[in-house]
PDB file of N, CA and C in Angstrom:
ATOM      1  N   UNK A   1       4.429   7.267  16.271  1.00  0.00           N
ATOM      2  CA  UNK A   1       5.571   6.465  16.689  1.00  0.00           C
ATOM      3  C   UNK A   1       6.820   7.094  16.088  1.00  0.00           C
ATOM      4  N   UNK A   2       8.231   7.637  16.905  1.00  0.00           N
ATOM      5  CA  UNK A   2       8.970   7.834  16.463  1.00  0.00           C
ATOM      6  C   UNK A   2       9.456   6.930  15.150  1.00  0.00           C
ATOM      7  N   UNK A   3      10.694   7.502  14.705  1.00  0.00           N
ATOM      8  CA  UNK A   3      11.907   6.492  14.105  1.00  0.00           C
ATOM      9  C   UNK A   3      12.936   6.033  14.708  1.00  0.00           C
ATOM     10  N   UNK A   4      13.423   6.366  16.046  1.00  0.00           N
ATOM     11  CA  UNK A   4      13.698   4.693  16.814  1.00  0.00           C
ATOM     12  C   UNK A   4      12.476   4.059  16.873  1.00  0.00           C
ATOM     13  N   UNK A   5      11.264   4.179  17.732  1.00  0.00           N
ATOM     14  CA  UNK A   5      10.260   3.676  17.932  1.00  0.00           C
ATOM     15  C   UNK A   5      10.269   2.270  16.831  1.00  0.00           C
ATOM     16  N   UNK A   6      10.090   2.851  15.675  1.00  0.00           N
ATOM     17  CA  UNK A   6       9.898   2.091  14.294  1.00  0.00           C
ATOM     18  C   UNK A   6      11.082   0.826  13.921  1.00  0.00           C
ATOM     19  N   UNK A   7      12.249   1.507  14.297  1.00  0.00           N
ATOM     20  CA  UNK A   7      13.369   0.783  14.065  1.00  0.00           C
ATOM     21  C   UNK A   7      13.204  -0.307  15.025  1.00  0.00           C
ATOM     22  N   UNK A   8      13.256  -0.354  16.282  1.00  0.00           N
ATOM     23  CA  UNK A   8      12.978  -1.125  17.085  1.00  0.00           C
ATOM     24  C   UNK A   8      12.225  -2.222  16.490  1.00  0.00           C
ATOM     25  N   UNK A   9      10.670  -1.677  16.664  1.00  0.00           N
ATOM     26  CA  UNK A   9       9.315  -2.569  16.490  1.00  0.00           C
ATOM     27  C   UNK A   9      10.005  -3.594  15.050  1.00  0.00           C
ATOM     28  N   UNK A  10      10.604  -3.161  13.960  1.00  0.00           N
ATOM     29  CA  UNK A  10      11.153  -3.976  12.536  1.00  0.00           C
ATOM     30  C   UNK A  10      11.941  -4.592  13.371  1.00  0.00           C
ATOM     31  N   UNK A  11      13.127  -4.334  14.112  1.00  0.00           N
ATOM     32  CA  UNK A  11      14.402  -5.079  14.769  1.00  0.00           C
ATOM     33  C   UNK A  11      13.478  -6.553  15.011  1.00  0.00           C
ATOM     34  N   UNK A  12      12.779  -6.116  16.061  1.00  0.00           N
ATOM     35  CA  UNK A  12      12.015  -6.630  17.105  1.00  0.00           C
ATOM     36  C   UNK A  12      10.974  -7.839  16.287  1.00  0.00           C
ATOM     37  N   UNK A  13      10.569  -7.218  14.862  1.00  0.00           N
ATOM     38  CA  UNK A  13       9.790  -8.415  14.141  1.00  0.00           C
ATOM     39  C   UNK A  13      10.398  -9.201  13.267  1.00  0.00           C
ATOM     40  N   UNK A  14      11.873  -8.975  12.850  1.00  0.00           N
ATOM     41  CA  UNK A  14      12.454  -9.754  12.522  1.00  0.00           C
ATOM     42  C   UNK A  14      13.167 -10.661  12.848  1.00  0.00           C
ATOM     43  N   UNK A  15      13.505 -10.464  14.518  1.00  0.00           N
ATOM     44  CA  UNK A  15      13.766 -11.428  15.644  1.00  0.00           C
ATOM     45  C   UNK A  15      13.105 -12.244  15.495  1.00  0.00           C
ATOM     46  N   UNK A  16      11.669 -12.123  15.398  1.00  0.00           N
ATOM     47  CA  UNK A  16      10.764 -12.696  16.063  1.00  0.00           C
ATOM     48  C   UNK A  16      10.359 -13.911  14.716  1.00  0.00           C
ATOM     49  N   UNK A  17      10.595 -13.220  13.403  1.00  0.00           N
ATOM     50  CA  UNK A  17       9.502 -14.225  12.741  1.00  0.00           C
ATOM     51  C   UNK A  17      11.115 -15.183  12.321  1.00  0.00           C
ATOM     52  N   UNK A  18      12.675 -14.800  12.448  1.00  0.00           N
ATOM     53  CA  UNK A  18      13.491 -15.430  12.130  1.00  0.00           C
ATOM     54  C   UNK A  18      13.301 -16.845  13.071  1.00  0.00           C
ATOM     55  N   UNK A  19      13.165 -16.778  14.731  1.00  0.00           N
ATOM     56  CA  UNK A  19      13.025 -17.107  15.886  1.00  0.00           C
ATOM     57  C   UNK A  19      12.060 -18.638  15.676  1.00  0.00           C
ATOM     58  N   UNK A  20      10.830 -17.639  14.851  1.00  0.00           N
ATOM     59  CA  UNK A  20       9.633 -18.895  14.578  1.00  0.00           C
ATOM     60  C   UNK A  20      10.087 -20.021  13.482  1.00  0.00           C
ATOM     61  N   UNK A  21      10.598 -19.182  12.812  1.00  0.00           N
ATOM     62  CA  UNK A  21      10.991 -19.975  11.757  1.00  0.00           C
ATOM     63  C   UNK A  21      11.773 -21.611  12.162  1.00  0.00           C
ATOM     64  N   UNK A  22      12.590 -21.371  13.556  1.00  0.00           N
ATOM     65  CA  UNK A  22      12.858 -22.408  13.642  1.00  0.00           C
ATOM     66  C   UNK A  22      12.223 -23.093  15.237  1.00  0.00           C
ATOM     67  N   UNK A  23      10.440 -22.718  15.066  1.00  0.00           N
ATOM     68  CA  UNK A  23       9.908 -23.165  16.064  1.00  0.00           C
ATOM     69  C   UNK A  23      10.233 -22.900  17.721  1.00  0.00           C
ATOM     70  N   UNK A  24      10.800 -21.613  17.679  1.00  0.00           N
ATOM     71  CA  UNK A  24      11.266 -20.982  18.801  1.00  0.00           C
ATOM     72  C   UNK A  24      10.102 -20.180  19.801  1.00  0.00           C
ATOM     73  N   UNK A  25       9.753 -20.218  20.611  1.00  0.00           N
ATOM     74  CA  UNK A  25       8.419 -19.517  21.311  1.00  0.00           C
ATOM     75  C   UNK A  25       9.215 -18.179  21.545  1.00  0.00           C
ATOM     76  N   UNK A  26       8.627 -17.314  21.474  1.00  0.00           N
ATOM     77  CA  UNK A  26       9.533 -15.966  21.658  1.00  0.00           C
ATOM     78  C   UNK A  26       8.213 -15.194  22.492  1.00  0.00           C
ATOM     79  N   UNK A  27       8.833 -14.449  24.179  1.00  0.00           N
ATOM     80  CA  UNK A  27       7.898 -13.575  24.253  1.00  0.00           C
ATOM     81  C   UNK A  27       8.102 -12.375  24.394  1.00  0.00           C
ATOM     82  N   UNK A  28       8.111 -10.980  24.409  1.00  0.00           N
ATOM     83  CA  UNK A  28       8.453  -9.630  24.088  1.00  0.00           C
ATOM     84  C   UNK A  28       7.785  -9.118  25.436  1.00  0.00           C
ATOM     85  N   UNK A  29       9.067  -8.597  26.253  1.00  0.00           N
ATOM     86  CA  UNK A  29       8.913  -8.017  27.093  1.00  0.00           C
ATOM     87  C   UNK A  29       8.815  -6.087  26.999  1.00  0.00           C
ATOM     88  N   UNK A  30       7.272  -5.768  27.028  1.00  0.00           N
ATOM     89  CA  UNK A  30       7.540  -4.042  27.252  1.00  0.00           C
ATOM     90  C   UNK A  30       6.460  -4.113  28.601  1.00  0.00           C
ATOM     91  N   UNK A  31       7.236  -2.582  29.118  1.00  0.00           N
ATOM     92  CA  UNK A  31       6.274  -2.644  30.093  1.00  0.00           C
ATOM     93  C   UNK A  31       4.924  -1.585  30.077  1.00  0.00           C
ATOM     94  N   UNK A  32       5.018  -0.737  28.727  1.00  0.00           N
ATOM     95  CA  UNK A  32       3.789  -0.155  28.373  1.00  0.00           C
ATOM     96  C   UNK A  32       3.119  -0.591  27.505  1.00  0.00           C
ATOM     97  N   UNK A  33       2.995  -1.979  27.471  1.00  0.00           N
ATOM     98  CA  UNK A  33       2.157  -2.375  26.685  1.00  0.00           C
ATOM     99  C   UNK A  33       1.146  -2.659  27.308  1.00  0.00           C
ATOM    100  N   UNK A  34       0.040  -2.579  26.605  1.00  0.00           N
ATOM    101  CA  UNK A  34      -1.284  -2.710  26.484  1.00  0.00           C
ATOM    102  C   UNK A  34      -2.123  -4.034  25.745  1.00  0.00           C
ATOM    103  N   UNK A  35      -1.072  -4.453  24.991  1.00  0.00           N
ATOM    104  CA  UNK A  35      -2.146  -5.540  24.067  1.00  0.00           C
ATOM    105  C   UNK A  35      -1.222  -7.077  24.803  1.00  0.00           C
ATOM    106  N   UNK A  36      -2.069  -8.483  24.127  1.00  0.00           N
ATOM    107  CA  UNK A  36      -1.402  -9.841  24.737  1.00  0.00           C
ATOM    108  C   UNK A  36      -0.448  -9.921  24.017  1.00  0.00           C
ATOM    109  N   UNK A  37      -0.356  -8.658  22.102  1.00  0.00           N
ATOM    110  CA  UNK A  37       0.399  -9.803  21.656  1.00  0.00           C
ATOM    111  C   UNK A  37       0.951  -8.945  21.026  1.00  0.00           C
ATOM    112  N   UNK A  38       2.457  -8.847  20.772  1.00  0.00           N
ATOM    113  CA  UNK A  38       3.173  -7.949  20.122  1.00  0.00           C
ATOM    114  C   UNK A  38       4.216  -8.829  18.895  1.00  0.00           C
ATOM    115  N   UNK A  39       3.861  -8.381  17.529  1.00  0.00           N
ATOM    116  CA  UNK A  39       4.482  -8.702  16.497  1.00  0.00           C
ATOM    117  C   UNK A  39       3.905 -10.288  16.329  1.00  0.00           C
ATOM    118  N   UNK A  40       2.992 -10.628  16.643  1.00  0.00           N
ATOM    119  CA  UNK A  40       2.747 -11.992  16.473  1.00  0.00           C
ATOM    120  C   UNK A  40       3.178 -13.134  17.553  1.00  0.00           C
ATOM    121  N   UNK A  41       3.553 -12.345  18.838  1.00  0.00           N
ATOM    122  CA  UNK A  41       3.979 -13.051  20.024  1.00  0.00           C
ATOM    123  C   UNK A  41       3.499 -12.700  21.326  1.00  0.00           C
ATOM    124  N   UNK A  42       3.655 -13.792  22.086  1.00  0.00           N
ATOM    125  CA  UNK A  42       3.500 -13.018  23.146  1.00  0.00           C
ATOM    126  C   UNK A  42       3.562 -11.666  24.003  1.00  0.00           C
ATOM    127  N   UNK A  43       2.937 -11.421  24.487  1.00  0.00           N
ATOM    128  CA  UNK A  43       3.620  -9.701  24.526  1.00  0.00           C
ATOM    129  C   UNK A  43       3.678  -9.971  26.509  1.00  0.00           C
ATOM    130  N   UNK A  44       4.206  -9.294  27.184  1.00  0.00           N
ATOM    131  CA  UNK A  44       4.296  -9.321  28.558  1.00  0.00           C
ATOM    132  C   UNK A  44       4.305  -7.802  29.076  1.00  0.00           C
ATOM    133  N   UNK A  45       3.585  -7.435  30.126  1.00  0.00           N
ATOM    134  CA  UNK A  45       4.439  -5.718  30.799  1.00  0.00           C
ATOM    135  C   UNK A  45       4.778  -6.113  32.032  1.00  0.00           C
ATOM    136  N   UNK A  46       4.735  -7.058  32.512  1.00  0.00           N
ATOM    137  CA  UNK A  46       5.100  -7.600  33.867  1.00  0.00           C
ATOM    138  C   UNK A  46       6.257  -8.128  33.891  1.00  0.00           C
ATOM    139  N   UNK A  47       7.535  -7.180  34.818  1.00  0.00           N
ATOM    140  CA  UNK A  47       8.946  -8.002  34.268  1.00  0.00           C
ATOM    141  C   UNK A  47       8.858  -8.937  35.320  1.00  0.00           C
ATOM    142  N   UNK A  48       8.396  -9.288  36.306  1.00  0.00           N
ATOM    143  CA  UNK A  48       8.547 -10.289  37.295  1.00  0.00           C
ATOM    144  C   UNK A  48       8.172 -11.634  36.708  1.00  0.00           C
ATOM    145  N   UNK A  49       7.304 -11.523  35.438  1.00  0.00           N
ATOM    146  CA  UNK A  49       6.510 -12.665  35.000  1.00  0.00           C
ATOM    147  C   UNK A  49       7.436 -12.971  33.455  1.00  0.00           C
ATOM    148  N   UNK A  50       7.591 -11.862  33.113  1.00  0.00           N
ATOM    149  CA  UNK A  50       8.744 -12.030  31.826  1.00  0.00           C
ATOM    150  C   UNK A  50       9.828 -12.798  32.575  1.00  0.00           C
ATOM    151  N   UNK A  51      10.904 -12.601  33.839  1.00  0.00           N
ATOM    152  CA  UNK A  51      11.726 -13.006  34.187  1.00  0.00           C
ATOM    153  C   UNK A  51      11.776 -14.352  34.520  1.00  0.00           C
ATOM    154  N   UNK A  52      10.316 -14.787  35.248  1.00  0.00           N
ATOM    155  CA  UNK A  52      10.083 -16.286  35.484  1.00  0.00           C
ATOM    156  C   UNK A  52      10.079 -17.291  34.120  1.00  0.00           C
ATOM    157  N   UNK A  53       9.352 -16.750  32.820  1.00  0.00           N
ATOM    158  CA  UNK A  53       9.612 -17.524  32.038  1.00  0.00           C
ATOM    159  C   UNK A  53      10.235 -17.429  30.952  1.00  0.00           C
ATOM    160  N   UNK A  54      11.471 -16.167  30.670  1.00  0.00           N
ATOM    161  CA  UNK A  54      12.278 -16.256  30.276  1.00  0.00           C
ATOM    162  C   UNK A  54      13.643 -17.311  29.930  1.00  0.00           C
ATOM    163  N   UNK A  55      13.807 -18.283  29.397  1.00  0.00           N
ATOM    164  CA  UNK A  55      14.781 -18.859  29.047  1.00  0.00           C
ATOM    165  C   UNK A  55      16.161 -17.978  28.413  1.00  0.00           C
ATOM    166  N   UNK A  56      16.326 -17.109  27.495  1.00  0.00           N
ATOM    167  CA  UNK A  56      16.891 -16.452  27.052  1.00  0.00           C
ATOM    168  C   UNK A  56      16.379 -15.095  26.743  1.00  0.00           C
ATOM    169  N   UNK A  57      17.175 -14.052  27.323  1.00  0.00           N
ATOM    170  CA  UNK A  57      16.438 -12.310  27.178  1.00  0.00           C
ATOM    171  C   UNK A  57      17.818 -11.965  25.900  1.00  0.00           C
ATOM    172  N   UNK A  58      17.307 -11.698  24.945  1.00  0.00           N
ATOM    173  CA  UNK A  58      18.067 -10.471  23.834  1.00  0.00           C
ATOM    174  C   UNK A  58      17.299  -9.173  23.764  1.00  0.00           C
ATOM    175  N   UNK A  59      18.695  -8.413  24.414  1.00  0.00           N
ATOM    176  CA  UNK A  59      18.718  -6.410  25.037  1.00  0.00           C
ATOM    177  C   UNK A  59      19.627  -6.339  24.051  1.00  0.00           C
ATOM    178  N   UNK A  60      19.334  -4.979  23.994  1.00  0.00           N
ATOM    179  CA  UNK A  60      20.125  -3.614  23.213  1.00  0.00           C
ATOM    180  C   UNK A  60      21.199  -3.453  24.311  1.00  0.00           C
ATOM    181  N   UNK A  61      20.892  -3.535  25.455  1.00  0.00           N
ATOM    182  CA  UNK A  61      21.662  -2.963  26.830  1.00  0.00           C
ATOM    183  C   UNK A  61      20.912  -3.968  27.983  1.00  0.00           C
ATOM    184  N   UNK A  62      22.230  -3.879  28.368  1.00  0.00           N
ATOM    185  CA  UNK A  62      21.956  -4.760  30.045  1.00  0.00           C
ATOM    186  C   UNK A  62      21.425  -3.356  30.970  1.00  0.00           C
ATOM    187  N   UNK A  63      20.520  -3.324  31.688  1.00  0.00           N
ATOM    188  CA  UNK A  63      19.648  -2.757  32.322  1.00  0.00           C
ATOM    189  C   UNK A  63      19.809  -2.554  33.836  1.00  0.00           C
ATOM    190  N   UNK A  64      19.667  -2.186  34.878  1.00  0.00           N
ATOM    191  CA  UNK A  64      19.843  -2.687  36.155  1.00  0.00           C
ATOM    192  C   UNK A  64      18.432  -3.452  36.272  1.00  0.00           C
ATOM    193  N   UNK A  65      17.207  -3.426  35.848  1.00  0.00           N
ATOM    194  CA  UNK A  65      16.261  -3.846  36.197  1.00  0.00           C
ATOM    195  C   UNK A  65      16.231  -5.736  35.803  1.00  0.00           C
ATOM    196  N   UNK A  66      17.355  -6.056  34.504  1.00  0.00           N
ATOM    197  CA  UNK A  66      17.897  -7.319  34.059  1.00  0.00           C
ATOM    198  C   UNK A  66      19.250  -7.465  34.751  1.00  0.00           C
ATOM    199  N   UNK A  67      19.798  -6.412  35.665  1.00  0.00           N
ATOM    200  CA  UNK A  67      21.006  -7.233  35.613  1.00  0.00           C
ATOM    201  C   UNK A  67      21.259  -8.601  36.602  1.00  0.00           C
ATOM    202  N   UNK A  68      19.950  -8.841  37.279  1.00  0.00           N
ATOM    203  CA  UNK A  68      19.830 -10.183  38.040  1.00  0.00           C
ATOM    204  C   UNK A  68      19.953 -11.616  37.248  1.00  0.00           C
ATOM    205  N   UNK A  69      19.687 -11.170  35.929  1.00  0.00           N
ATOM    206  CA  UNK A  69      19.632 -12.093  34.763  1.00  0.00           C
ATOM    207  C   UNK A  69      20.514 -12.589  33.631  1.00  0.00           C
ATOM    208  N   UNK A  70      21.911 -11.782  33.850  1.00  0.00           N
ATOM    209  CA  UNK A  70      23.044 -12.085  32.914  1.00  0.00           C
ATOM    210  C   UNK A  70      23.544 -12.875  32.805  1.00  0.00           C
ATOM    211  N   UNK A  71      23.429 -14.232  33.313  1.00  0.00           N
ATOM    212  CA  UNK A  71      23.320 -15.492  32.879  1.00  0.00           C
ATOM    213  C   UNK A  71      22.517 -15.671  31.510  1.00  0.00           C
ATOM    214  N   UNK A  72      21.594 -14.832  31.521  1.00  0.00           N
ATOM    215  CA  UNK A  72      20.390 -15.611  30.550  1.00  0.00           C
ATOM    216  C   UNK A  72      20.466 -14.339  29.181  1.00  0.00           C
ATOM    217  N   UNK A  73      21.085 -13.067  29.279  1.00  0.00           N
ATOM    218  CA  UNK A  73      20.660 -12.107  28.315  1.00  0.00           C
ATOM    219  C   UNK A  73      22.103 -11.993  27.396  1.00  0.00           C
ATOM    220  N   UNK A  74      21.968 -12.101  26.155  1.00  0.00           N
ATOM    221  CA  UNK A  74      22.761 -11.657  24.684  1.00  0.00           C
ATOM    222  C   UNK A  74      22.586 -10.471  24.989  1.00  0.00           C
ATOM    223  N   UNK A  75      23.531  -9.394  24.368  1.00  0.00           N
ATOM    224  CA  UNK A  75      23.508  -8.248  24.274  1.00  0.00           C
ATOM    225  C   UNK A  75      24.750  -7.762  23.422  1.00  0.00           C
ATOM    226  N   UNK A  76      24.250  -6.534  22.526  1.00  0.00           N
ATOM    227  CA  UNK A  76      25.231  -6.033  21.628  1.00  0.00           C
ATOM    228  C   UNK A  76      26.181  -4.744  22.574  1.00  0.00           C
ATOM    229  N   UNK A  77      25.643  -4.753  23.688  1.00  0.00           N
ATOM    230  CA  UNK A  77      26.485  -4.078  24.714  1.00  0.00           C
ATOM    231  C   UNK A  77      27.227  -4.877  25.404  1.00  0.00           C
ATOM    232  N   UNK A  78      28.455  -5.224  25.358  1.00  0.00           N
ATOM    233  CA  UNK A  78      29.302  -6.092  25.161  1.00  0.00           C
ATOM    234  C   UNK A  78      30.681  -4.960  26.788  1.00  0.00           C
ATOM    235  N   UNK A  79      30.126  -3.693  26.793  1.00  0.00           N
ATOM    236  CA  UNK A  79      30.786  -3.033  27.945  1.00  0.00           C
ATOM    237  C   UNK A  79      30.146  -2.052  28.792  1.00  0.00           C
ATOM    238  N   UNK A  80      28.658  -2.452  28.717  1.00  0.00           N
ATOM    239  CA  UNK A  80      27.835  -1.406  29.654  1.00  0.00           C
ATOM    240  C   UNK A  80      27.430  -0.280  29.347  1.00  0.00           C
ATOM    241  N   UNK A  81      28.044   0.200  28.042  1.00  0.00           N
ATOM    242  CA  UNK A  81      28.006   1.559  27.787  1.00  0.00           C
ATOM    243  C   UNK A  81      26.897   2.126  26.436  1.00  0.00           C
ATOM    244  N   UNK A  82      26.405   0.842  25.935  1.00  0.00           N
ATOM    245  CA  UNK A  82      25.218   0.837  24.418  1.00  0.00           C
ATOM    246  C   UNK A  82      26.437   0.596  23.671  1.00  0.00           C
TER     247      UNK A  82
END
């Protein structure tokens, strides 16, 4: 696993266990994943099925594959550009 790779996956588990902490269901959308459960959560590779039960998506970057969803996604890309 790289070191983004790594950085991510920590980003990504400290979301997640801050999230629980206040009884938040969190599910982690990748689409090469392989396992049900990533960092102690749900894990998804299906964005059609991530998108249906998504309440709130937090990206690094708005995506074209999310941008049907910017109602619903936080992002530290704040102008399209990362």
């Amino acid at each position: 696993m790289g070191e983004r790779s790594e950085r991510a996956k920590q980003f990504a588990s400290l979301l997640v266990q801050g999230a629980k902490k206040e009884n938040i269901e969190v599910v982690i959308y990748e689409p090469v994943m392989t396992e049900p459960e990533f960092v102690h959560s749900k894990g998804v590779n299906d964005l059609n099925e991530f998108k249906q039960i998504a309440d709130v998506i937090v990206a690094n970057r708005i995506d074209d594959l999310i941008a049907d969803l910017t109602d619903k996604v936080y992002t530290r890309d704040l102008f399209g550009g990362d």
